[in-house]
Protein backbone atom coordinates (compact mmCIF):
# COMPACT_ATOMS: atom_id res chain seq x y z
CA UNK A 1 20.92 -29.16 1.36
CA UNK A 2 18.74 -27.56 -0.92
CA UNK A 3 19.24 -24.02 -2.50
CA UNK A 4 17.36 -21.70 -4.36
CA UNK A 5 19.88 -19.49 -6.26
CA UNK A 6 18.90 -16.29 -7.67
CA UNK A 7 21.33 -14.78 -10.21
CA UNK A 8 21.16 -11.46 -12.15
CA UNK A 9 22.29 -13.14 -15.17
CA UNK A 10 22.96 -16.74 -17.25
CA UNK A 11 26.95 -16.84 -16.09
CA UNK A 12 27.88 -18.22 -19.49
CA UNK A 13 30.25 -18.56 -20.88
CA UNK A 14 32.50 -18.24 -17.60
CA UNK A 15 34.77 -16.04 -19.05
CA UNK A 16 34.29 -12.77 -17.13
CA UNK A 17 34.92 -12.40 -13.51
CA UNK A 18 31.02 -12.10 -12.44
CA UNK A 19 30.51 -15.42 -15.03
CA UNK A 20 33.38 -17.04 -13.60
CA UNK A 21 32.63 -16.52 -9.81
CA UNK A 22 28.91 -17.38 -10.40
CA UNK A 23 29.34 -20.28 -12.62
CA UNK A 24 31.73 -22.00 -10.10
CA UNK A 25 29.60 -21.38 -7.05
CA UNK A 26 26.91 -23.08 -9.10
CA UNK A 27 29.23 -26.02 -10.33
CA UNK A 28 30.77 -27.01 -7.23
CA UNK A 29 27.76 -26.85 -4.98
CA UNK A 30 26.37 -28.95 -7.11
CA UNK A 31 28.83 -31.15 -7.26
CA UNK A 32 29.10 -31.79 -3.90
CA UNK A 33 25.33 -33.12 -4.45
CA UNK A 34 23.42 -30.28 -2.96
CA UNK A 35 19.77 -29.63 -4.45
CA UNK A 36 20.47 -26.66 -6.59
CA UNK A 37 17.36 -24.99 -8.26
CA UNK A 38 18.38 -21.66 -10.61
CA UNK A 39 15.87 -18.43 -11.23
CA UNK A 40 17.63 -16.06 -13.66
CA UNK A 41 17.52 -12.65 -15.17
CA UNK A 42 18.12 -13.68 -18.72
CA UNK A 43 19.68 -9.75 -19.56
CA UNK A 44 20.00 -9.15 -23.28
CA UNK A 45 23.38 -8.01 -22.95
CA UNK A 46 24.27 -11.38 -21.65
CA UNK A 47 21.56 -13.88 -23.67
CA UNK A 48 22.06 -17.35 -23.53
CA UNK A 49 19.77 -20.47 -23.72
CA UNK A 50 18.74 -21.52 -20.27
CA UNK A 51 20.11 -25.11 -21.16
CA UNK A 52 23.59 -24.09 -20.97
CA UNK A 53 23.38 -24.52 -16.83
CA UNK A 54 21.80 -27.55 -16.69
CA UNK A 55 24.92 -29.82 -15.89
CA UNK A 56 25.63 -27.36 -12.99
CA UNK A 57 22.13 -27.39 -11.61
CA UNK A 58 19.19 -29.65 -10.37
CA UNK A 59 16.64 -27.06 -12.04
CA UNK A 60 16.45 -23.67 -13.76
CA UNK A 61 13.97 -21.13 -14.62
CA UNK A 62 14.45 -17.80 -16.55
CA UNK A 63 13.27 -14.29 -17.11
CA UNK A 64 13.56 -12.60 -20.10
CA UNK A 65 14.79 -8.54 -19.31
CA UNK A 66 16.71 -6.11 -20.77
CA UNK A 67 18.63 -4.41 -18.47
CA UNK A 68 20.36 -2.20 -21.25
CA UNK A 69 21.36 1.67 -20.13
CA UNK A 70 19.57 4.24 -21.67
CA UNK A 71 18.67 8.26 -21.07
CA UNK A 72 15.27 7.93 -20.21
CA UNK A 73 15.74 5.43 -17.89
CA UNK A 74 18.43 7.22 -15.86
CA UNK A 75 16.11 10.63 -15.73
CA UNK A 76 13.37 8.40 -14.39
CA UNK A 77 15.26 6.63 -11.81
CA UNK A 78 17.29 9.94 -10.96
CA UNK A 79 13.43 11.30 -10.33
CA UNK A 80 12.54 8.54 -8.31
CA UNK A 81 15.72 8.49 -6.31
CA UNK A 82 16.64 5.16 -7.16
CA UNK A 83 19.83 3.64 -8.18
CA UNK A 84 19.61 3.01 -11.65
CA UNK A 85 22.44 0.78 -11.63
CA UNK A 86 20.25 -1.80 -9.67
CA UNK A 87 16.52 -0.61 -10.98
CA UNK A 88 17.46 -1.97 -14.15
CA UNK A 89 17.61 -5.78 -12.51
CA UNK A 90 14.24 -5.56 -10.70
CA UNK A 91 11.47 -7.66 -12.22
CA UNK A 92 8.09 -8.15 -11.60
CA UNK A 93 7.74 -11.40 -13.59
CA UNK A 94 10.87 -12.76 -12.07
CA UNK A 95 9.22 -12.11 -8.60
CA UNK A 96 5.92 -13.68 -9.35
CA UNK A 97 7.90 -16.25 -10.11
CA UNK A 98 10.16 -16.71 -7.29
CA UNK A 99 7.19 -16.59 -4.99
CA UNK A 100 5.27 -19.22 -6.93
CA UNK A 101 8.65 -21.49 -6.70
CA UNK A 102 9.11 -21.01 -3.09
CA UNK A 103 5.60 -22.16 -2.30
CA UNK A 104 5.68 -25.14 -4.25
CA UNK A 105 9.13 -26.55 -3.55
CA UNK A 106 10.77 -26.50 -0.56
CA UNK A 107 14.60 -24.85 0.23
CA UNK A 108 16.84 -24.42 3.14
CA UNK A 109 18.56 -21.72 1.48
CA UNK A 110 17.56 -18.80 -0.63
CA UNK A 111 21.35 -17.52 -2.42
CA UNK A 112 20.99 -14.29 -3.69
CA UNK A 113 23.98 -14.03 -6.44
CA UNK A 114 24.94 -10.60 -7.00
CA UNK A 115 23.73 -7.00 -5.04
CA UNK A 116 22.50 -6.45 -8.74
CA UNK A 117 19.46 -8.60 -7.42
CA UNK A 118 19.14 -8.18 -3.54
CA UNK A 119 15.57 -7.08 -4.37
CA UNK A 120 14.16 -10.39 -3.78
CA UNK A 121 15.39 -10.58 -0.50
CA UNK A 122 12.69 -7.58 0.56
CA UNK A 123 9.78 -9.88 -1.97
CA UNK A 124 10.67 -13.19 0.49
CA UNK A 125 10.56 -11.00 3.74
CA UNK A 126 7.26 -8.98 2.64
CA UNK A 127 5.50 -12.17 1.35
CA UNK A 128 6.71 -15.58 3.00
CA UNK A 129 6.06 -15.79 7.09
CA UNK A 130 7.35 -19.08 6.45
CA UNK A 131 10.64 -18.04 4.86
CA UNK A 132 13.84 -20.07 4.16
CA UNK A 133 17.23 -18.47 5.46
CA UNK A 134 18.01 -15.85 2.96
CA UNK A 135 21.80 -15.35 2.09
CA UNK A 136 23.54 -12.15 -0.53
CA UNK A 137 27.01 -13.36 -2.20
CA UNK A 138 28.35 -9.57 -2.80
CA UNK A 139 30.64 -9.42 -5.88
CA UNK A 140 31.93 -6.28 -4.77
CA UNK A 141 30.88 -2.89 -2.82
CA UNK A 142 29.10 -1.59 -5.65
CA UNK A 143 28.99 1.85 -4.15
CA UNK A 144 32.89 1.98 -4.20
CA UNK A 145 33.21 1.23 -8.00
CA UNK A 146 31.58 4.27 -8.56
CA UNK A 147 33.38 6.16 -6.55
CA UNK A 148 36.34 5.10 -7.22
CA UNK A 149 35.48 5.94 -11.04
CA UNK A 150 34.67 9.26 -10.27
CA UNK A 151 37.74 9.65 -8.31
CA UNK A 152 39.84 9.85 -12.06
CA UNK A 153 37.06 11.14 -13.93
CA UNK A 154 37.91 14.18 -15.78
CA UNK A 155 34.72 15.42 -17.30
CA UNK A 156 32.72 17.72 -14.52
CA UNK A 157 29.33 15.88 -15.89
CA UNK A 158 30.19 12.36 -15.76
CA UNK A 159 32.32 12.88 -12.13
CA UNK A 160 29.08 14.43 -10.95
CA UNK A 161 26.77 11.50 -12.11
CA UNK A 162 28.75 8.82 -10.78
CA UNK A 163 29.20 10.62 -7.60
CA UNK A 164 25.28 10.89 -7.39
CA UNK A 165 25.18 7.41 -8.85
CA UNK A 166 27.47 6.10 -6.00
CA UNK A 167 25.09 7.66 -3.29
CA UNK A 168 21.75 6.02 -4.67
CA UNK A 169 24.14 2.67 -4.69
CA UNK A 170 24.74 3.04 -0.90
CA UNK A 171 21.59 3.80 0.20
CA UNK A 172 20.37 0.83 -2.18
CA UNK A 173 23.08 -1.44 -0.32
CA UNK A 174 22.16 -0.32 3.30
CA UNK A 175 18.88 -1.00 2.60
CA UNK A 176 18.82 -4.34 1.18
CA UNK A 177 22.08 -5.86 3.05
CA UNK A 178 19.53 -5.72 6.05
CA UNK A 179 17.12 -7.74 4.50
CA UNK A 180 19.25 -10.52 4.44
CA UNK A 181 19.99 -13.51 7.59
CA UNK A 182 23.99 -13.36 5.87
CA UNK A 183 26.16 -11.46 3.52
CA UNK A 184 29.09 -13.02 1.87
CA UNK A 185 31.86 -10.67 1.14
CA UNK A 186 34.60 -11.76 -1.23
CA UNK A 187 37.36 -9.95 0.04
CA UNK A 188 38.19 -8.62 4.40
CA UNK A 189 37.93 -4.93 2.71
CA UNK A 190 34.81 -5.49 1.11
CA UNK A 191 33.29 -6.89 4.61
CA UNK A 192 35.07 -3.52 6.39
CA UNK A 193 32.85 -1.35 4.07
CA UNK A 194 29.77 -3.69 4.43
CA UNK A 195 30.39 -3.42 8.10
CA UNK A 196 31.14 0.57 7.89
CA UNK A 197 27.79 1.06 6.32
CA UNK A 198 25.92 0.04 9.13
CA UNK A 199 25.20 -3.77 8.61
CA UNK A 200 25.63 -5.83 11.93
CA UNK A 201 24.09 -9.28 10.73
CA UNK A 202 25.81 -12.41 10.32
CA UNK A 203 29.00 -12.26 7.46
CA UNK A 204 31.49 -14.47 6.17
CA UNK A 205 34.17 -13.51 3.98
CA UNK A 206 34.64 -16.27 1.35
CA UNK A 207 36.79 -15.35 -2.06
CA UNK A 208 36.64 -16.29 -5.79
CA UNK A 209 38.88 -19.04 -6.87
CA UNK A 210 40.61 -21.00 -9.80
CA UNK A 211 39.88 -24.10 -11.43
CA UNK A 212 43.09 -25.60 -10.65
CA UNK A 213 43.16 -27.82 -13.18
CA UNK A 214 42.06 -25.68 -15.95
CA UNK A 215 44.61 -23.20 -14.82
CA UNK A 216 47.92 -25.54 -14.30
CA UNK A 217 51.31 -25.00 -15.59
CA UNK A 218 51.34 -26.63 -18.98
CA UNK A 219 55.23 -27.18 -19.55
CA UNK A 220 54.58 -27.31 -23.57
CA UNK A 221 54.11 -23.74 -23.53
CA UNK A 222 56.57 -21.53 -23.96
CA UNK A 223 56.08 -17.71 -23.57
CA UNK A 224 57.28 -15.20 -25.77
CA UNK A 225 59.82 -13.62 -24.60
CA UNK A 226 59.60 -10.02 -23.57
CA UNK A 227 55.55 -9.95 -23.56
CA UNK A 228 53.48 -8.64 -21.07
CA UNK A 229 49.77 -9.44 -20.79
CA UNK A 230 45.96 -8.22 -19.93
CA UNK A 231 42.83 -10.52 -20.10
CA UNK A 232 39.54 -9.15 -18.71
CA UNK A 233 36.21 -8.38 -19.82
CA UNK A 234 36.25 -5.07 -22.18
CA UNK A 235 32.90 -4.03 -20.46
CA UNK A 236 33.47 -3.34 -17.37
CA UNK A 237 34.02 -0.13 -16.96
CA UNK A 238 37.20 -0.41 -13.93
CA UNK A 239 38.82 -2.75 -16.75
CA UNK A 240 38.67 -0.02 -19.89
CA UNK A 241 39.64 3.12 -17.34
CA UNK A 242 42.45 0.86 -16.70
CA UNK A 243 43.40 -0.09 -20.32
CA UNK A 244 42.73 3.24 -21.29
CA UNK A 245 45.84 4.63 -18.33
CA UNK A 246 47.96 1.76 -19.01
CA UNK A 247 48.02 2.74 -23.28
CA UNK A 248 48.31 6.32 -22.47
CA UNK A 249 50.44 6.93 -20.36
CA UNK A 250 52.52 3.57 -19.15
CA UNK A 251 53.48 1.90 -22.85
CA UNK A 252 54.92 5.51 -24.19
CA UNK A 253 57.46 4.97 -21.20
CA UNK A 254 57.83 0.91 -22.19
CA UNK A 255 58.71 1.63 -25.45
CA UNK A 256 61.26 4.03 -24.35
CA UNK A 257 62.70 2.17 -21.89
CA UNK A 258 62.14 -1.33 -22.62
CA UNK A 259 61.77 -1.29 -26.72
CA UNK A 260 61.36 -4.64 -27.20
CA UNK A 261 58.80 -5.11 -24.90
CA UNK A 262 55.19 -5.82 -26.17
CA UNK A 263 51.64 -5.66 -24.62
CA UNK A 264 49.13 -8.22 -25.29
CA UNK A 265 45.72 -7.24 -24.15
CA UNK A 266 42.81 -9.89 -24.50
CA UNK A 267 39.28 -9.55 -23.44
CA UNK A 268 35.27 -10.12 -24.92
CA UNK A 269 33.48 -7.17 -25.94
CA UNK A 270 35.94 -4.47 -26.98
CA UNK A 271 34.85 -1.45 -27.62
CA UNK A 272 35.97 0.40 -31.04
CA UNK A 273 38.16 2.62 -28.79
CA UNK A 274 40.12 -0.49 -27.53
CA UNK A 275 40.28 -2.44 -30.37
CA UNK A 276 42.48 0.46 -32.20
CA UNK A 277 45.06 -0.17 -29.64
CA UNK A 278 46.32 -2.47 -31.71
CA UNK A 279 47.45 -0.15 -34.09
CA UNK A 280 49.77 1.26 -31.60
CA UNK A 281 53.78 0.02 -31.95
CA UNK A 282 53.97 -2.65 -29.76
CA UNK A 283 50.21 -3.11 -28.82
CA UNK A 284 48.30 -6.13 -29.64
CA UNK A 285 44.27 -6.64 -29.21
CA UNK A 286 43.52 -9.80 -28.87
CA UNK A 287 38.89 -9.44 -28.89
CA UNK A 288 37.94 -13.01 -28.58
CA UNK A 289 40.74 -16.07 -27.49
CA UNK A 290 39.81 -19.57 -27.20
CA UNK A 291 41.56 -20.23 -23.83
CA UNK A 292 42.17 -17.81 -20.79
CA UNK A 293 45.32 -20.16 -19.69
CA UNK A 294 46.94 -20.43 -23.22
CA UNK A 295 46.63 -16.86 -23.61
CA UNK A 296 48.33 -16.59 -20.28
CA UNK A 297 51.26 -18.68 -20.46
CA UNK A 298 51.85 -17.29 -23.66
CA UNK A 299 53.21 -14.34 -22.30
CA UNK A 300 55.65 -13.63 -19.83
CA UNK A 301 54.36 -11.25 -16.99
CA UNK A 302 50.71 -10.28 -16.12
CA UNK A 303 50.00 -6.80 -15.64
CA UNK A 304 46.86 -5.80 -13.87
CA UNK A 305 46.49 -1.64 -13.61
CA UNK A 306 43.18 -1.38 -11.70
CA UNK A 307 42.81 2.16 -10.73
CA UNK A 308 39.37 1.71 -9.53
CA UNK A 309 36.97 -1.26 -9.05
CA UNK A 310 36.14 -3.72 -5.95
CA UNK A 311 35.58 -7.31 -5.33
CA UNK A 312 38.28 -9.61 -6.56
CA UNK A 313 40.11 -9.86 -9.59
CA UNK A 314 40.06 -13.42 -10.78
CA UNK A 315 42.85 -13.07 -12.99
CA UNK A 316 45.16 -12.84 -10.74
CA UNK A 317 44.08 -15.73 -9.05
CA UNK A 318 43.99 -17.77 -11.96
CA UNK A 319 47.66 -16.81 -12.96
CA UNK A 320 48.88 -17.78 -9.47
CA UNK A 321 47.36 -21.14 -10.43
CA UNK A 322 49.61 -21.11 -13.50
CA UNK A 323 52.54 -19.94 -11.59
CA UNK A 324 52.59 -16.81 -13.66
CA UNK A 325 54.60 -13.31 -11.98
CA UNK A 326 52.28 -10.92 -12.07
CA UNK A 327 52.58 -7.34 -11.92
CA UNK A 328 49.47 -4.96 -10.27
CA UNK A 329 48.33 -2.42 -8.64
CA UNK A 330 47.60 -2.62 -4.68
CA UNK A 331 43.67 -2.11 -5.90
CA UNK A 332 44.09 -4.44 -8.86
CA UNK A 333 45.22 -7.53 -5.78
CA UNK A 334 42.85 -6.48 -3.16
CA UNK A 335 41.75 -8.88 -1.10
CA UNK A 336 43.95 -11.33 -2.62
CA UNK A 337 46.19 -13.16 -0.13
CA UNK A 338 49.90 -11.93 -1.64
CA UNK A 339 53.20 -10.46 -0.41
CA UNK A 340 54.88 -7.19 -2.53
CA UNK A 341 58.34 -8.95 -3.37
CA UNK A 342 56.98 -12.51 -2.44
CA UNK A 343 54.36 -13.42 -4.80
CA UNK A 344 53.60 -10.23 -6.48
CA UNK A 345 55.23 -6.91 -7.82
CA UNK A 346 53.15 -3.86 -7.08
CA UNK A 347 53.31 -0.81 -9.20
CA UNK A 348 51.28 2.27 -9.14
CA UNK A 349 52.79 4.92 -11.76
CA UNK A 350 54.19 4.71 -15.16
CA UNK A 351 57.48 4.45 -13.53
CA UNK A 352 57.15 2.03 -11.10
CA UNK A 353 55.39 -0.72 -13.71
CA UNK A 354 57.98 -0.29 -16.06
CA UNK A 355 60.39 -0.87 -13.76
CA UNK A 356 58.99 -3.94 -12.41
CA UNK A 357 58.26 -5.22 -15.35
CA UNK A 358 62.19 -4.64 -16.22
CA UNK A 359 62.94 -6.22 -13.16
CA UNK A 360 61.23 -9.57 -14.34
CA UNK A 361 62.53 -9.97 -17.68
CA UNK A 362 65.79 -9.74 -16.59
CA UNK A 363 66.10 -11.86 -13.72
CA UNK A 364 64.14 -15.48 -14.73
CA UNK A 365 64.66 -16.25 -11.06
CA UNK A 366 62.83 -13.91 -9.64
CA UNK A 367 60.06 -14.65 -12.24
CA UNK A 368 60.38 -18.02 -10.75
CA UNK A 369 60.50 -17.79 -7.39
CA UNK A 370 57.40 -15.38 -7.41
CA UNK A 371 55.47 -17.78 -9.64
CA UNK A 372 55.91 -20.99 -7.71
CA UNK A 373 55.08 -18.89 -4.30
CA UNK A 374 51.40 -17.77 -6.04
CA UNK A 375 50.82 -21.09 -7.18
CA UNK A 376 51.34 -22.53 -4.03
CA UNK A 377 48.93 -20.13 -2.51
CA UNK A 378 46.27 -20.57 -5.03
CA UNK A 379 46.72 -24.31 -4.07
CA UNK A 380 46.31 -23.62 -0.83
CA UNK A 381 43.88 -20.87 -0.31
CA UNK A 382 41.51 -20.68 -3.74
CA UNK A 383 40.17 -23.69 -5.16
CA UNK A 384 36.53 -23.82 -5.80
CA UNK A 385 36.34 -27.07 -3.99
CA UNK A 386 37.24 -25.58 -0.83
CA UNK A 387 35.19 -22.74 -0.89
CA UNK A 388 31.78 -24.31 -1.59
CA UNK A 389 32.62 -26.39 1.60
CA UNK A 390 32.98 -22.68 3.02
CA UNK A 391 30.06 -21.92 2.18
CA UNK A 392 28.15 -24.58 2.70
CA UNK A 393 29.46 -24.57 6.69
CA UNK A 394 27.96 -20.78 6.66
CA UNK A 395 24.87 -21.72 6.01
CA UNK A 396 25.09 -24.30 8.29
CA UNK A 397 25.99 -22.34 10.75
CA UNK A 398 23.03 -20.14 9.86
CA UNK A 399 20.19 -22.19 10.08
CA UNK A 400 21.55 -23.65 13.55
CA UNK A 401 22.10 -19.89 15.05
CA UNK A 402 18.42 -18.97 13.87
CA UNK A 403 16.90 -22.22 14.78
CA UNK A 404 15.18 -22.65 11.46
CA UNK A 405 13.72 -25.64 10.44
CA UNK A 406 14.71 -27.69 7.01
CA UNK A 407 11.73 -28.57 4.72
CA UNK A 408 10.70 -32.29 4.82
């Protein structure tokens, strides 16, 4: 098959969740020798030589943009009524240039990689009577994020903007989910929102993974004992509300009632305000680590405190693969195939994480039995191998239903 994938950014290093979800998609449809030709947003923020995709690609082409936030740009979108959060991704040259590469090489598949860029989708419908089948991988409901965020907001300013910001979102998503033959949902909640918006196209719900052998038990490490750990990217704004609850008002009650325990939180990008965690007793930053699965297995439990955010947390999936227990919050595993008391502790207030994180350390077969029960689902469920074949058969299933015909 050959695919035209359009991604809102150069997913490299895969060391985020977006990255890491992107990156994979690319990897393993390409490895199961599909055509795979790249056009990226190459967002200062995120910069990276285009070269870094090319063993996970047949071709790629880039767009320099910078998609950074500023005031003026949020007046003149809030003028407009746009969503700012997705005005920022839209590119002229980057369209030009998608048109130019559809008309001189021909797809079966246009993959749109992120709502971030479901712009095109309208450019191929306006402009191509001869179009390929056009398909949106959703990373989350972006509307939700922002509601969600404005749900524990305490400043009257900010709860307003994100509640306006959340609006423009949904109306953005409406609009452009219909301009699409598919949408790919990573989680059944996700599709349940995509669904309660008013979108009654074809949708398959297909999840993130792990690298199974990247993320498998290495029995030379040994965790520290009484450690718990985060890893996520510090820029995302779901992961530093959550950091920011979990310091605040969680550790006070560890250290209290669990002294020895300490907190190990990793992640790219920290922010000033994060990085002085570490001068907390018993909190260590951790801004840059060489290996997401050392880092891991380093430490006894995972903790994940989402309070807001959608999608799919990869972490969690990649410490099933490691066999890891794993402590979170019902919206921290959503959408994540796990049990409460099977192959996951849930915890939603101070209380209940520290005592479920009391409950690990002192019962190692509990730790056990809830580790070897998320490996064997990420085994079963969430390798990447299995869910470009997913994919692949939705598209398949695609061009059949709509009768369209594949390039010569």
């Amino acid at each position: 098959m050959r695919i035209l994938a359009i991604l809102s950014r150069i997913p490299y290093p895969p060391t985020d969740g977006g990255a890491i979800l992107t990156y994979n998609t690319l990897k393993y449809l390409h490895r199961a020798g599909h055509e795979l030709h790249v056009l990226a947003l190459n967002t200062k923020k995120h910069y990276q030589p285009p070269e870094v995709l090319r063993e996970v690609c047949t071709s790629i082409q880039t767009v320099d943009v910078n998609t950074d936030i500023t005031a003026a740009g949020a007046l003149w979108s809030a003028l407009r009524g746009e969503s700012y959060i997705t005005s920022r991704f839209y590119s002229k040259p980057l369209e030009e240039l998608l048109l130019r590469t559809l008309r001189s090489t021909p797809v079966d598949v246009v993959h749109i990689d992120h709502t971030l860029v479901a712009w095109y989708a309208r450019t191929i419908r306006q402009h191509l009577p001869e179009r390929p089948l056009v398909v949106l991988r959703t990373h989350n409901v972006e509307y939700m994020i922002q509601e969600r965020l404005a749900k524990h907001e305490t400043m009257l300013l900010r709860r307003w903007y994100r509640r306006y910001a959340a609006e423009r979102m949904k109306a953005f998503e409406k609009r452009f989910f219909a301009e699409c033959d598919g949408v790919i949902a990573i989680t059944p909640e996700d599709a349940a929102q995509i669904r309660a918006m008013g979108y009654d196209g074809a949708m398959e719900v297909i999840p993130a993974g792990a690298d199974v052998r990247d993320f498998a038990p290495n029995p030379t490490i040994s965790p520290k004992p009484n450690t718990i750990c985060y890893i996520g990217g510090m820029d995302w704004m779901p992961n530093i509300e959550a950091m920011q609850w979990f310091v605040r008002d969680v550790m006070p009650l560890v250290r209290e009632k669990l002294p020895d325990v300490e907190f190990h939180l990793a992640g790219k990008r920290m922010s000033p305000e994060i990085l002085e965690y570490g001068q907390q007793q018993s909190v260590f930053t951790h801004p840059d680590v060489p290996s997401a699965p050392v880092f891991m297995q380093s430490h006894e439990i995972l903790i994940v405190p989402l309070l807001s955010g959608g999608g799919m947390r990869l972490k969690i999936v990649e410490a099933m693969a490691l066999g890891m227990p794993i402590v979170s919050t019902r919206i921290g595993a959503e959408g994540i195939a796990v049990r409460d008391g099977e192959s996951i502790l849930f915890a939603e207030t101070p209380e209940e994480f520290v005592e479920k994180i009391g409950m690990l350390l002192a019962n190692p077969a509990l730790k056990k039995r809830l580790g070897e029960e998320a490996r064997r689902i990420a085994l079963e469920r969430y390798t990447w191998e299995g869910i470009a074949a997913q994919q692949i058969r939705f598209y398949d299933s695609l061009l059949a239903s709509k009768n369209i015909p594949r390039p010569a």
